[in-house]
N, C-alpha and C. Protein backbone atom coordinates (compact mmCIF):
# COMPACT_ATOMS: atom_id res chain seq x y z
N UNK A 1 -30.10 11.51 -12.69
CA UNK A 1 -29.43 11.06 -13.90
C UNK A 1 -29.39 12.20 -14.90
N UNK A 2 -30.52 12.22 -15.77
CA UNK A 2 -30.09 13.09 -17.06
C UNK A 2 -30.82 14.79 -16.57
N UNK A 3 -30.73 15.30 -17.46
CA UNK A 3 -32.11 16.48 -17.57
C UNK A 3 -33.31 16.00 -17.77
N UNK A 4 -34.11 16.83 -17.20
CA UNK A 4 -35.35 16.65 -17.22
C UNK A 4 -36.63 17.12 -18.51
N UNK A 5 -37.11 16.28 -19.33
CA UNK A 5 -37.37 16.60 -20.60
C UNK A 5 -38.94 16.78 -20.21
N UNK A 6 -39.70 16.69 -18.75
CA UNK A 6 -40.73 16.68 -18.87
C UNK A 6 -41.29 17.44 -17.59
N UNK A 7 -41.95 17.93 -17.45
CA UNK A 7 -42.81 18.59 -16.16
C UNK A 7 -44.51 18.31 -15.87
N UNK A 8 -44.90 17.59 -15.50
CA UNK A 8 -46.20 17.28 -15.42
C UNK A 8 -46.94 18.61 -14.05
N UNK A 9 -48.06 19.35 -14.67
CA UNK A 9 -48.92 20.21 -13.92
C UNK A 9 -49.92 19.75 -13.08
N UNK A 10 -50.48 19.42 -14.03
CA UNK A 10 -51.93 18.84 -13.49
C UNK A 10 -51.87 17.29 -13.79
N UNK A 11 -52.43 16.17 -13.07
CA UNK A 11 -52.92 14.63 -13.21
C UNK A 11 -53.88 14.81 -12.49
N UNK A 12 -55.07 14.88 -12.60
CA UNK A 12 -56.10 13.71 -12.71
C UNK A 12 -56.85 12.92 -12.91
N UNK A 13 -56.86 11.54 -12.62
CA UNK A 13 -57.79 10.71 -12.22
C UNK A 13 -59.13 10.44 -11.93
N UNK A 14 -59.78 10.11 -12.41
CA UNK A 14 -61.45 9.76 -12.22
C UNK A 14 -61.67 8.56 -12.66
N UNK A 15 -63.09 7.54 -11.97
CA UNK A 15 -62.81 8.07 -10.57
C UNK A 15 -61.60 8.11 -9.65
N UNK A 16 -62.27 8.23 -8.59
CA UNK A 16 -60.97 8.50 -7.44
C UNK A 16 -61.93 8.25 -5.89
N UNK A 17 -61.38 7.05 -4.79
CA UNK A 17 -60.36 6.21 -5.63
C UNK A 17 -60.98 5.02 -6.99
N UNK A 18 -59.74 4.18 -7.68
CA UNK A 18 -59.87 3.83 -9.15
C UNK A 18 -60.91 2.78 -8.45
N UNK A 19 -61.88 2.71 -9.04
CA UNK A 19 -62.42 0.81 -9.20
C UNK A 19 -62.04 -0.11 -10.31
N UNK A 20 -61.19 -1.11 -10.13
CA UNK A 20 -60.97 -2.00 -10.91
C UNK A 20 -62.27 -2.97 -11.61
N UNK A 21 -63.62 -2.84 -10.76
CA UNK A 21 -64.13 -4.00 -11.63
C UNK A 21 -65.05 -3.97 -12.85
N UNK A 22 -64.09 -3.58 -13.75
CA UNK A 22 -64.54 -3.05 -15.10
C UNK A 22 -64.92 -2.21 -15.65
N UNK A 23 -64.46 -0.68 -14.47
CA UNK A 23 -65.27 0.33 -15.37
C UNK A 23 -64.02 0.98 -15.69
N UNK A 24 -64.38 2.08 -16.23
CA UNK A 24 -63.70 2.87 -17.13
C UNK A 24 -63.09 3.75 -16.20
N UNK A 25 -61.61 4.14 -16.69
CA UNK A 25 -60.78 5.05 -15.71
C UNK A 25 -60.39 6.22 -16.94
N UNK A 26 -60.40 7.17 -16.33
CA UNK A 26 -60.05 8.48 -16.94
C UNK A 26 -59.02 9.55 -16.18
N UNK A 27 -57.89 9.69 -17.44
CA UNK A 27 -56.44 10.32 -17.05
C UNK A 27 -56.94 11.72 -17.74
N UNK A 28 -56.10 12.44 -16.95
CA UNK A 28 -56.36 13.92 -17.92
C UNK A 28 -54.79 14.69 -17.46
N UNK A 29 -53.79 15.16 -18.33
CA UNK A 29 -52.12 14.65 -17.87
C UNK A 29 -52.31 16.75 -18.82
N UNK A 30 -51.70 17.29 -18.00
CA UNK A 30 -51.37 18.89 -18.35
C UNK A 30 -49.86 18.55 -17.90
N UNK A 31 -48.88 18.86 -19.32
CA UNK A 31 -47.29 18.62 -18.80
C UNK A 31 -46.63 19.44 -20.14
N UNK A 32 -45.44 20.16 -19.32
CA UNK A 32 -44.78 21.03 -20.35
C UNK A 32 -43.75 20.00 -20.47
N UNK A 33 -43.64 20.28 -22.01
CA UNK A 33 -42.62 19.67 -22.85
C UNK A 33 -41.20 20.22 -23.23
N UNK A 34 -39.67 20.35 -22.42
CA UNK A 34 -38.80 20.69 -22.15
C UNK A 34 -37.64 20.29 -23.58
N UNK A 35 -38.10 19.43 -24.07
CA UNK A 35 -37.44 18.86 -25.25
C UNK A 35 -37.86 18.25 -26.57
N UNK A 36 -37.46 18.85 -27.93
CA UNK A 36 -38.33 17.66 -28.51
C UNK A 36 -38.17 16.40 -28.47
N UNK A 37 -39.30 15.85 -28.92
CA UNK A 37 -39.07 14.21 -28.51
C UNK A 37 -38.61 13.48 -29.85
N UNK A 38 -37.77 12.88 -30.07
CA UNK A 38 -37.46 11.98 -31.87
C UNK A 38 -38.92 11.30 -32.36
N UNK A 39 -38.84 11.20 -33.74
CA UNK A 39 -39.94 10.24 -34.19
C UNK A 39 -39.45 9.06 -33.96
N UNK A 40 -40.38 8.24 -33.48
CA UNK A 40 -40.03 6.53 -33.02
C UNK A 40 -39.99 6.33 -31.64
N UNK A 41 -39.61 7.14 -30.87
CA UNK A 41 -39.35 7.51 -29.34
C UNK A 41 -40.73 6.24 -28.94
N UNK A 42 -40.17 5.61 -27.66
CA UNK A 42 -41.03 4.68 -26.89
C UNK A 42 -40.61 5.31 -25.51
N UNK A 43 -42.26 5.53 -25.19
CA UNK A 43 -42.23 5.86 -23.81
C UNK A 43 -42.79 4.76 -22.59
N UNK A 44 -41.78 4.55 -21.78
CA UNK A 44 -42.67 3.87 -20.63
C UNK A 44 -42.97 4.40 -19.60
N UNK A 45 -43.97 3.63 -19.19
CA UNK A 45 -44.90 4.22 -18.14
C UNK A 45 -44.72 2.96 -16.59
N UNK A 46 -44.30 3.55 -15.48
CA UNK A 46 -44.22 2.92 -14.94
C UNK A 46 -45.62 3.56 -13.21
N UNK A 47 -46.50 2.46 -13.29
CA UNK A 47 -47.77 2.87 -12.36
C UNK A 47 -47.23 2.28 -10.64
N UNK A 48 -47.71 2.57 -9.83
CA UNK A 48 -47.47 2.52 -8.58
C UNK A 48 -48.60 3.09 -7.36
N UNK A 49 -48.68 1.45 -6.51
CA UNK A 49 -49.67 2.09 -5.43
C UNK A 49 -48.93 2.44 -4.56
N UNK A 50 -49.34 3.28 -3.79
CA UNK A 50 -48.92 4.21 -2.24
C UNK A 50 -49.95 3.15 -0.99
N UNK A 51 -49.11 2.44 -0.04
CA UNK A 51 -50.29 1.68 0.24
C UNK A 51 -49.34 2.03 2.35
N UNK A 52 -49.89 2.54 3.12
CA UNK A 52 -49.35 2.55 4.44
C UNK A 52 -49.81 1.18 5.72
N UNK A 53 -48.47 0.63 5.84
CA UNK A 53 -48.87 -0.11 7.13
C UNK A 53 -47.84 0.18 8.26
N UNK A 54 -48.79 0.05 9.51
CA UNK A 54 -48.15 1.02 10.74
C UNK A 54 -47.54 1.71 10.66
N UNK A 55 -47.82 2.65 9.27
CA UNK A 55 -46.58 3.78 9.66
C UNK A 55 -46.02 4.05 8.50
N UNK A 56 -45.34 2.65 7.50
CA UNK A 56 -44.61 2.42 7.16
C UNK A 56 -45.26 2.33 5.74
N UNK A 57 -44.51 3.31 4.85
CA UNK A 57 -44.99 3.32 3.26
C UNK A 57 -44.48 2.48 2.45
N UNK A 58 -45.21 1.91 1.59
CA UNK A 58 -44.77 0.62 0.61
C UNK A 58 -45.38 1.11 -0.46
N UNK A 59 -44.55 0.73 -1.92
CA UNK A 59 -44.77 0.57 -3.19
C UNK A 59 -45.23 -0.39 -3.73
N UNK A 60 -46.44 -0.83 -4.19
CA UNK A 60 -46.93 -1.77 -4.53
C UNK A 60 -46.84 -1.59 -6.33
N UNK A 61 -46.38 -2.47 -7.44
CA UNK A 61 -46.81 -2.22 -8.67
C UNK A 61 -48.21 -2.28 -8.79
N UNK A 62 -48.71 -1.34 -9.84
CA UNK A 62 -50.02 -1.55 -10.03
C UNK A 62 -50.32 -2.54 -11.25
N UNK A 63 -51.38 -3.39 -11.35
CA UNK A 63 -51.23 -4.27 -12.07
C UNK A 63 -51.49 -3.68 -13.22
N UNK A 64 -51.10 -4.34 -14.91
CA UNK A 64 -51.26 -3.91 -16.15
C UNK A 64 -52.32 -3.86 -16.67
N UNK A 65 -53.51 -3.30 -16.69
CA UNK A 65 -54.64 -3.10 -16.88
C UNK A 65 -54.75 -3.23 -18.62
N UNK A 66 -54.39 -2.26 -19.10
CA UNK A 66 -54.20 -2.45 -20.60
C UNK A 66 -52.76 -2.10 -21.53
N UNK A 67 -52.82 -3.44 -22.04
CA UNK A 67 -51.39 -3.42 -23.04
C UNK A 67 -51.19 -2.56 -24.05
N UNK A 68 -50.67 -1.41 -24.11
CA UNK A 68 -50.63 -0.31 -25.05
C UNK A 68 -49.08 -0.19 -25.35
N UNK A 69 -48.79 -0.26 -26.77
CA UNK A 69 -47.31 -0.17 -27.37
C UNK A 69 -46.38 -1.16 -26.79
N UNK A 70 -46.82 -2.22 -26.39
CA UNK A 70 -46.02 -3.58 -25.47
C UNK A 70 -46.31 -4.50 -26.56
């Protein structure tokens, strides 16, 4: 579609893999910024599991853990 306003370097994650039952997850996101962004700008974030059966790769949504700017 458009140009690309963003380049992400580094993501990671800790732990790894995530445990959901209640502990704390930690992002650490290194990304060059190709454009400025407007004041007001809403960004979404869209999460996704990588999950393989026989073979065959599927997208699972990951569920909404916490409601931020929604």
């Amino acid at each position: 579609s458009g140009e690309q306003i963003l380049t992400i370097r580094k993501f990671k994650i800790s732990p790894d893999p995530v445990q959901l039952s209640g502990k704390s997850i930690t992002l650490s996101i290194d990304a060059q910024l190709h454009q400025d962004i407007p004041a007001g700008a809403r960004m979404k974030i869209k999460v996704w599991k990588v999950s393989s059966i026989f073979g065959w790769k599927i997208y699972l949504p990951a569920p909404c853990l916490v409601s931020v700017g929604w």
